[in-house]
N, C-alpha and C. Protein backbone atom coordinates (compact mmCIF):
# COMPACT_ATOMS: atom_id res chain seq x y z
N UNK A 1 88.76 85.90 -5.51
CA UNK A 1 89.13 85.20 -6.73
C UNK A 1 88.49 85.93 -7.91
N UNK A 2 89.46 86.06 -9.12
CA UNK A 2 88.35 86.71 -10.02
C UNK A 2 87.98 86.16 -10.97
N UNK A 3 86.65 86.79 -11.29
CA UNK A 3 85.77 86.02 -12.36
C UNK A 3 86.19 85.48 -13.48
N UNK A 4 85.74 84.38 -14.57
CA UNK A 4 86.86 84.33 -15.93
C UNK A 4 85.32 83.95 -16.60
N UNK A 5 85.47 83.98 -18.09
CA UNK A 5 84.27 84.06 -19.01
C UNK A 5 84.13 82.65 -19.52
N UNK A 6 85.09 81.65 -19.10
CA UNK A 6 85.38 80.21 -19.22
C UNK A 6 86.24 79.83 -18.35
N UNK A 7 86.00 78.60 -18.06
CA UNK A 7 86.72 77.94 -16.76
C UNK A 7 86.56 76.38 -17.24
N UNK A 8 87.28 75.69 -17.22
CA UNK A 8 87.43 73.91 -17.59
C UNK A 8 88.25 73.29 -16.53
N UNK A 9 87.63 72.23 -16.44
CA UNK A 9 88.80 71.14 -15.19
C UNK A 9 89.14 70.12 -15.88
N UNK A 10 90.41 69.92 -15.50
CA UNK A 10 91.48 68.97 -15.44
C UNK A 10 91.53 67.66 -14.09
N UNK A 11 92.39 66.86 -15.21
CA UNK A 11 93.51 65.98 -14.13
C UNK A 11 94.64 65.61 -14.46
N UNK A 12 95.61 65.39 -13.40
CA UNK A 12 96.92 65.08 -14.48
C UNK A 12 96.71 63.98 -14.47
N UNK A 13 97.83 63.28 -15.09
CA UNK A 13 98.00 62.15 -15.73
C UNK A 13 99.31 61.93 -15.47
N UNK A 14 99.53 60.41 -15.10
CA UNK A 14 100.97 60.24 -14.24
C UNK A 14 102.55 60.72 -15.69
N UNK A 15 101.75 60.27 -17.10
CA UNK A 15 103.41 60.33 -18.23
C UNK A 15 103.28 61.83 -18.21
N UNK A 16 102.44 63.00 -17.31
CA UNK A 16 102.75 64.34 -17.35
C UNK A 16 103.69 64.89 -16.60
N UNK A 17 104.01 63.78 -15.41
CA UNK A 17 104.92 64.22 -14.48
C UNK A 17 106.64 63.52 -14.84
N UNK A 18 107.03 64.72 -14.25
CA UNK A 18 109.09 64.70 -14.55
C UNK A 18 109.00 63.59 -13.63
N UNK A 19 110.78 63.46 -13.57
CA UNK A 19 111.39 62.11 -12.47
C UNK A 19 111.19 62.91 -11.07
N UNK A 20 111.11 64.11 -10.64
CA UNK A 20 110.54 64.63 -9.67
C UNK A 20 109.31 64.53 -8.97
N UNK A 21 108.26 63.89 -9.63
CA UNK A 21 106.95 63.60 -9.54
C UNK A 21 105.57 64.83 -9.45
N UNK A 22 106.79 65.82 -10.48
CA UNK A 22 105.62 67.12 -11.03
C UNK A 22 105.19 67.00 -11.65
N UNK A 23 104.42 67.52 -12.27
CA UNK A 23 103.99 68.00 -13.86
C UNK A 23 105.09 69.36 -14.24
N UNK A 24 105.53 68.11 -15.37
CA UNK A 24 106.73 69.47 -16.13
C UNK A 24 106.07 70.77 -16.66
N UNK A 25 106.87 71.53 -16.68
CA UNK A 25 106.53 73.12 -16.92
C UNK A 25 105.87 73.33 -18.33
N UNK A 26 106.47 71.88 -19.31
CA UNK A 26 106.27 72.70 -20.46
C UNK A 26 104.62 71.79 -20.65
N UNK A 27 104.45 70.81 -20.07
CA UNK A 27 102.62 70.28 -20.06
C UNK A 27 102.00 71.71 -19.75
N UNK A 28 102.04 72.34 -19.05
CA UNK A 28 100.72 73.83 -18.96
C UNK A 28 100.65 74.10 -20.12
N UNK A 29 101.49 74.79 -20.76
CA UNK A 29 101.30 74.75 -22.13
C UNK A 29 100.21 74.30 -22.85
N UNK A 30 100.10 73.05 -22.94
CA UNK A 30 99.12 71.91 -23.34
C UNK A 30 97.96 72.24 -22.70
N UNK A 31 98.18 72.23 -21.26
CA UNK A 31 96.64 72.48 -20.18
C UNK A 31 96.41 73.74 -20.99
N UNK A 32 97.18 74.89 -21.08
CA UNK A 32 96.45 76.05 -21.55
C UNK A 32 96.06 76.29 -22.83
N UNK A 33 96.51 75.52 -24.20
CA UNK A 33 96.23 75.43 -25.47
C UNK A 33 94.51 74.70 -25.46
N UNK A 34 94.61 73.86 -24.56
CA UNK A 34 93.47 72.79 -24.88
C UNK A 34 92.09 73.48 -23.89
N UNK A 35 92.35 74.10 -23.11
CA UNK A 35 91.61 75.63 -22.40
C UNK A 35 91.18 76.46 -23.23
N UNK A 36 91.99 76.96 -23.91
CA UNK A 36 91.66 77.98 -25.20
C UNK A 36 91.41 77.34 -26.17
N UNK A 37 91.15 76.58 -26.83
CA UNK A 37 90.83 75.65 -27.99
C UNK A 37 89.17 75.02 -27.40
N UNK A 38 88.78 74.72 -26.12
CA UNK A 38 87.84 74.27 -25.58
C UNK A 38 86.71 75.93 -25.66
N UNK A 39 87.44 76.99 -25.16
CA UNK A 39 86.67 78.12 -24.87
C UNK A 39 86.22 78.27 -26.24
N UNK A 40 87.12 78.28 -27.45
CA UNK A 40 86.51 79.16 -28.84
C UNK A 40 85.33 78.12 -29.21
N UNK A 41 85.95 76.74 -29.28
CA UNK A 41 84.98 75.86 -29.07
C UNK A 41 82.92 76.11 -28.46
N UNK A 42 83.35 76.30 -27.78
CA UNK A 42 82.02 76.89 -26.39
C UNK A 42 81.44 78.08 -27.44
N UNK A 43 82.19 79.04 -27.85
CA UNK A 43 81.34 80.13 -28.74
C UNK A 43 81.34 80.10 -30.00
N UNK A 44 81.46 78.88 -30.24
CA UNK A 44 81.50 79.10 -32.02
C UNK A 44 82.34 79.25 -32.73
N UNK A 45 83.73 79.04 -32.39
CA UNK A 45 84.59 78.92 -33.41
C UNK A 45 85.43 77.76 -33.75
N UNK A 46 85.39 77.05 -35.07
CA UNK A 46 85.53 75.83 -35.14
C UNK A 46 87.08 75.76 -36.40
N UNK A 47 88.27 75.49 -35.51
CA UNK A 47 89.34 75.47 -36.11
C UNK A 47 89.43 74.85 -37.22
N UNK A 48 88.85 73.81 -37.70
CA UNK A 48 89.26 73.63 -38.85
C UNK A 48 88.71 74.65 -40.12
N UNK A 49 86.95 75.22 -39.85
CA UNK A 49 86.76 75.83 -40.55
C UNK A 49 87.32 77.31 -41.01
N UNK A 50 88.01 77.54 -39.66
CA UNK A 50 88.84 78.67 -39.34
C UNK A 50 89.91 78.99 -41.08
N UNK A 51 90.52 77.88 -40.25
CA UNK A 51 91.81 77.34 -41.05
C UNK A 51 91.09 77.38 -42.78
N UNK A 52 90.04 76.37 -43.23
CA UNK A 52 89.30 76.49 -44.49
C UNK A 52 89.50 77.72 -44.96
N UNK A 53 88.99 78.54 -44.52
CA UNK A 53 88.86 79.48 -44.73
C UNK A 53 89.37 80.74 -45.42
N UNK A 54 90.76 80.45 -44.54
CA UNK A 54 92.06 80.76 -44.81
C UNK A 54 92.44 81.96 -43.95
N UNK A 55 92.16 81.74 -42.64
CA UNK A 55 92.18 82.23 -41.54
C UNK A 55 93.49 81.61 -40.52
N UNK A 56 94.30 81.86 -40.21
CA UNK A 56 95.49 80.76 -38.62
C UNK A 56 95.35 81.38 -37.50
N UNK A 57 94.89 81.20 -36.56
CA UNK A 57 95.12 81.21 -35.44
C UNK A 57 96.31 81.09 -34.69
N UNK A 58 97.37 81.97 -34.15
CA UNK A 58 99.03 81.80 -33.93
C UNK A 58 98.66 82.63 -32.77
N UNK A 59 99.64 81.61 -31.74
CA UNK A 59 100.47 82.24 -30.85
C UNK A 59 101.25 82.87 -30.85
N UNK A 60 101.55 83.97 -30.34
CA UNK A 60 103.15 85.13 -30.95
C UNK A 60 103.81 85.54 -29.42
N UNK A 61 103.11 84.97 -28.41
CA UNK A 61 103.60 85.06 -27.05
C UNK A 61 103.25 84.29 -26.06
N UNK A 62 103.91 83.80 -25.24
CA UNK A 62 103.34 82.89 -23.89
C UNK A 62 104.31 83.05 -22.56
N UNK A 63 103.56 83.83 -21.90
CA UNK A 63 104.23 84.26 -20.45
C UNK A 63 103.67 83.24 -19.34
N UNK A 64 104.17 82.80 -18.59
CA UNK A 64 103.84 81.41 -17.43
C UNK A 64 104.48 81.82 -16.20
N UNK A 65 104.06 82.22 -15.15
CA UNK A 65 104.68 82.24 -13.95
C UNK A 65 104.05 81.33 -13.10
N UNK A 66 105.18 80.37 -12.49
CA UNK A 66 104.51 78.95 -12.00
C UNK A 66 104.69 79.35 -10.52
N UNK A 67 103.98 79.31 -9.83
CA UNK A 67 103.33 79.94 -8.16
C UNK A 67 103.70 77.98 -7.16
N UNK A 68 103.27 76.88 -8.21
CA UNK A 68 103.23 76.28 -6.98
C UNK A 68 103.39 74.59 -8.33
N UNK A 69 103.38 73.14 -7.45
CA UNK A 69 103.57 72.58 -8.83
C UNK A 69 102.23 71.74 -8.52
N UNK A 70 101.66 71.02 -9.28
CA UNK A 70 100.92 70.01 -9.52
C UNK A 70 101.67 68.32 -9.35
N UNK A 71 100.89 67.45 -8.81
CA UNK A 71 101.50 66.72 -9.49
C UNK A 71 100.51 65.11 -9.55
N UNK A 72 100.80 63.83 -9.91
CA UNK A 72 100.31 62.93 -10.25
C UNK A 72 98.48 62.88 -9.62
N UNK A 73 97.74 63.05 -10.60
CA UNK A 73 96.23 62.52 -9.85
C UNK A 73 95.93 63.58 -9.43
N UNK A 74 96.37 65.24 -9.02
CA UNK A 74 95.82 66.13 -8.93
C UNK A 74 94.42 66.58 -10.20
N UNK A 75 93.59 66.89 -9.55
CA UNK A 75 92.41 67.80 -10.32
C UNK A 75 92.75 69.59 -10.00
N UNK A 76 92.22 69.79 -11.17
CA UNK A 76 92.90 71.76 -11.19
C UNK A 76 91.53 71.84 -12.19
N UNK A 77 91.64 73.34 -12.61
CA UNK A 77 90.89 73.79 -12.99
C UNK A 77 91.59 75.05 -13.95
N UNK A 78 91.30 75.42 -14.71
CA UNK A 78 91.51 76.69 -15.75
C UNK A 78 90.61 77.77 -15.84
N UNK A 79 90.83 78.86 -15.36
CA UNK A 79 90.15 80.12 -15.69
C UNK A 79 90.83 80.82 -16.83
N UNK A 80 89.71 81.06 -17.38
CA UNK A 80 89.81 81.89 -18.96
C UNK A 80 89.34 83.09 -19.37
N UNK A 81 89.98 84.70 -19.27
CA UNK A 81 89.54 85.87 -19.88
C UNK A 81 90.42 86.27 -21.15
N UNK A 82 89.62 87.40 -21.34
CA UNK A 82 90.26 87.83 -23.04
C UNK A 82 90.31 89.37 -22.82
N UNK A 83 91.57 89.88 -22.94
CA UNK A 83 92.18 91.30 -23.21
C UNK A 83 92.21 91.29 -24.51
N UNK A 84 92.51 92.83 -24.69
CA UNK A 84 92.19 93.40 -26.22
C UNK A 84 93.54 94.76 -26.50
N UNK A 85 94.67 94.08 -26.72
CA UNK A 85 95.18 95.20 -26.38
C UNK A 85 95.28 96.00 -27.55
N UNK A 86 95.52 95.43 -28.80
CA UNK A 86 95.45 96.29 -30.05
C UNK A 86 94.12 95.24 -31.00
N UNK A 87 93.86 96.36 -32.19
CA UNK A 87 93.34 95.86 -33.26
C UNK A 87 93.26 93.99 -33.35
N UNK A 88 95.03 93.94 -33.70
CA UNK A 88 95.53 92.94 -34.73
C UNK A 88 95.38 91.63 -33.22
N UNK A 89 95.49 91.77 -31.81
CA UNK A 89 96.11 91.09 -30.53
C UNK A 89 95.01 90.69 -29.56
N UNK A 90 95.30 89.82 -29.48
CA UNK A 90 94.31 89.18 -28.21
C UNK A 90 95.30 88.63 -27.21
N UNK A 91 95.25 88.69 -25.90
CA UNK A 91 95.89 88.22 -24.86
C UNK A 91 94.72 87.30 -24.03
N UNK A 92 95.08 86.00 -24.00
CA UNK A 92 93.86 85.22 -23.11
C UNK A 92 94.76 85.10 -21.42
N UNK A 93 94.28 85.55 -20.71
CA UNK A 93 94.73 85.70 -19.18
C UNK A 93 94.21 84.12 -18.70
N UNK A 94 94.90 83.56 -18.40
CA UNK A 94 94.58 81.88 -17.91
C UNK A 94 95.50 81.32 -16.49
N UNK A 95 94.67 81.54 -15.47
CA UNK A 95 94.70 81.09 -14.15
C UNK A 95 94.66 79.62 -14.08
N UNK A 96 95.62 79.26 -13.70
CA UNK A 96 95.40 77.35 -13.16
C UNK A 96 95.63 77.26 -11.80
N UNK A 97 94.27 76.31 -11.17
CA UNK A 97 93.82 76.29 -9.70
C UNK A 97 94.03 74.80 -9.45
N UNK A 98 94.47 74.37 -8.14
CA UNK A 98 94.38 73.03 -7.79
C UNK A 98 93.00 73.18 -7.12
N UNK A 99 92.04 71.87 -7.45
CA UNK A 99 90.87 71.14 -7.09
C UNK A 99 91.53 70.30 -5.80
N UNK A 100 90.75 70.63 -4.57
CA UNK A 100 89.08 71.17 -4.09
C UNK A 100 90.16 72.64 -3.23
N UNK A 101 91.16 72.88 -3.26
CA UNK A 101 91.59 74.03 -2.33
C UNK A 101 91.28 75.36 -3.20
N UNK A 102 91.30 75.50 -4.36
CA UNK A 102 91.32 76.10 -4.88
C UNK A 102 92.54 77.06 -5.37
N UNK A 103 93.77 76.16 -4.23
CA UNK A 103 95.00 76.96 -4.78
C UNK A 103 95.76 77.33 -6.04
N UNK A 104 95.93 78.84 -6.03
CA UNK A 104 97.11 79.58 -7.85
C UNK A 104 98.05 78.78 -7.60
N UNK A 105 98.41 77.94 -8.88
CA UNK A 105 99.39 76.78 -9.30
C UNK A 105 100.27 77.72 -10.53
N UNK A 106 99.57 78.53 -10.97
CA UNK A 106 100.33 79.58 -12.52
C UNK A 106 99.46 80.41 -12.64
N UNK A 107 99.82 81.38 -13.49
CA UNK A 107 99.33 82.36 -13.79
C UNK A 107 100.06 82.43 -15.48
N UNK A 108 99.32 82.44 -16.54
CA UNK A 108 100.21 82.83 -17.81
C UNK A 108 99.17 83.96 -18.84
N UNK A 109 99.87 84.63 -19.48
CA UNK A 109 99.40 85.55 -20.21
C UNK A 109 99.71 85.19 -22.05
N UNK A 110 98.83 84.47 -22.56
CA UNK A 110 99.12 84.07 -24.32
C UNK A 110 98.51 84.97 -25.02
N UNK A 111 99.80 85.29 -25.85
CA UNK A 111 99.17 86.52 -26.78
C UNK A 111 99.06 85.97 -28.35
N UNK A 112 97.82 86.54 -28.57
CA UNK A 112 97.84 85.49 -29.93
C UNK A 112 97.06 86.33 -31.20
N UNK A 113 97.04 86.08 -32.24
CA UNK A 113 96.63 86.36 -33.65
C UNK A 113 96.12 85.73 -34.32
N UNK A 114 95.14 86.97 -35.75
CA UNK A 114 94.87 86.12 -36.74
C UNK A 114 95.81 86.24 -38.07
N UNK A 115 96.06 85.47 -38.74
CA UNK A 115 96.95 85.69 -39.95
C UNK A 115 96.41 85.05 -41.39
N UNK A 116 96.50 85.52 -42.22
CA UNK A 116 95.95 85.47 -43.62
C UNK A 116 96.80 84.63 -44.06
N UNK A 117 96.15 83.97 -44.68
CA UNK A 117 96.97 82.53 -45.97
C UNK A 117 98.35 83.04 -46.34
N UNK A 118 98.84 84.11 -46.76
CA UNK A 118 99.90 85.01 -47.18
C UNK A 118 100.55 85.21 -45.86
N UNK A 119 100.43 85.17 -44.58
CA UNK A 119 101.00 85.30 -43.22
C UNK A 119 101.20 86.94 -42.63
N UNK A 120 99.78 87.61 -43.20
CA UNK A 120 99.81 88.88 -43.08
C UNK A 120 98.42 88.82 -42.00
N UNK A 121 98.77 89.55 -40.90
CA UNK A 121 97.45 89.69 -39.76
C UNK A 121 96.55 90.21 -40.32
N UNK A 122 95.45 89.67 -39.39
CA UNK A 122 93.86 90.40 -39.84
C UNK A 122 93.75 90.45 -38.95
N UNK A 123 92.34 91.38 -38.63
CA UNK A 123 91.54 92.18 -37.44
C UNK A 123 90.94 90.30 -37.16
N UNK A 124 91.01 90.22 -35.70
CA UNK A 124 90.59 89.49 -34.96
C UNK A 124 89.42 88.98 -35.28
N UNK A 125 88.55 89.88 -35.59
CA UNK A 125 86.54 89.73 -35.63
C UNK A 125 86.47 88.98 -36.48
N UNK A 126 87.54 88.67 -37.72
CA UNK A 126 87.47 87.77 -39.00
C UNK A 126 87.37 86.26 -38.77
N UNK A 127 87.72 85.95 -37.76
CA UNK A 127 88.17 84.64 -37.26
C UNK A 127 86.65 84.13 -37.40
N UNK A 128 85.58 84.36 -36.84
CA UNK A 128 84.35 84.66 -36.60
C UNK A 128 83.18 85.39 -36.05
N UNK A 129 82.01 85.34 -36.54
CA UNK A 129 80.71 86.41 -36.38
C UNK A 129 80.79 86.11 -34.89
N UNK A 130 80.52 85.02 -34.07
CA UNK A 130 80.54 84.54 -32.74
C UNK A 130 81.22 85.04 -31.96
N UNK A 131 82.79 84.92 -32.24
CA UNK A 131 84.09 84.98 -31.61
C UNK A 131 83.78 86.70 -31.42
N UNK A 132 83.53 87.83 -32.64
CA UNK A 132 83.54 89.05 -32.19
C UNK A 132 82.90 89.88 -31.16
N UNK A 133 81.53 89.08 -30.75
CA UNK A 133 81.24 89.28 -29.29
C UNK A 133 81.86 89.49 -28.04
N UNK A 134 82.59 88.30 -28.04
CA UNK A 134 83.83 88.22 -27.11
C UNK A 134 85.08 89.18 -26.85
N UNK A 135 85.42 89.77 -27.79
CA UNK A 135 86.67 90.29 -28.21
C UNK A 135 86.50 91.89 -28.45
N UNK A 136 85.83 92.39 -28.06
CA UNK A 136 85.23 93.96 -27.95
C UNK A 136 86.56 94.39 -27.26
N UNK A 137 87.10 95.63 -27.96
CA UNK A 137 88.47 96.59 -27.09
C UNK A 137 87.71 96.87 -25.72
N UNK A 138 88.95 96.78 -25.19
CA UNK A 138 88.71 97.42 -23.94
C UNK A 138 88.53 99.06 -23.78
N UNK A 139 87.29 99.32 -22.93
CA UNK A 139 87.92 100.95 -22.72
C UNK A 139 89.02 101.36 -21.89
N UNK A 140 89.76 102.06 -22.39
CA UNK A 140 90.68 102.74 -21.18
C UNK A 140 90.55 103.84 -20.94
């Protein structure tokens, strides 16, 4: 299994599941927004001041490949890393596990940005002093 730099647990909740008795596709979403909103959280970055600032935080991509489904009263778990593929881009890699097997339920890749009051990107590190720890390019 591989390591993640944040990890949070879940449970569903029965109005998450379709007339099938899943959890619909588009709730991960949610599981994975509130994952990543919990992680910046954890290091210091605090959205509203973000936003003050005159800083946005945007999604500009969300890839989801669903491996298996969840459904009513399940516990899971979220693993959380951070790729660096350009300057302007962050990709958070987010694994969702069913609790206690530990079984891959998804796999999604969110690619996301910072954008200036005017809706013009900035270098990532702006977001915050904290957050730029995290977010170091990768070597290749």
């Amino acid at each position: 299994m591989p390591s993640y730099r944040f990890r949070l647990e879940f449970a569903v909740r029965d109005y998450e599941c379709d007339l099938e008795g899943v959890v619909n596709n588009a709730v991960y979403l949610n599981y994975l927004e509130h994952c990543r909103h919990e992680f910046l959280r954890s290091v210091g970055v605090d959205f509203a001041a973000v936003v003050a600032a005159g800083t946005h935080m945007v999604v500009t991509r969300a890839e989801v490949d669903y491996r298996r489904s969840l459904t009513s009263g399940d516990r899971f778990w979220i693993g959380l890393d951070i790729e660096r593929p350009t300057r302007l881009k962050l990709v958070f890699v987010q694994d969702v596990y069913r609790l206690p097997d530990d079984e891959l339920i998804a796999q999604a890749r969110i690619t996301g940005a910072a954008l200036s009051a005017s809706g013009r990107p900035v270098p990532i590190e702006s977001v915050s002093e904290q957050f730029a720890a995290y977010i170091a390019p990768q070597a290749h």
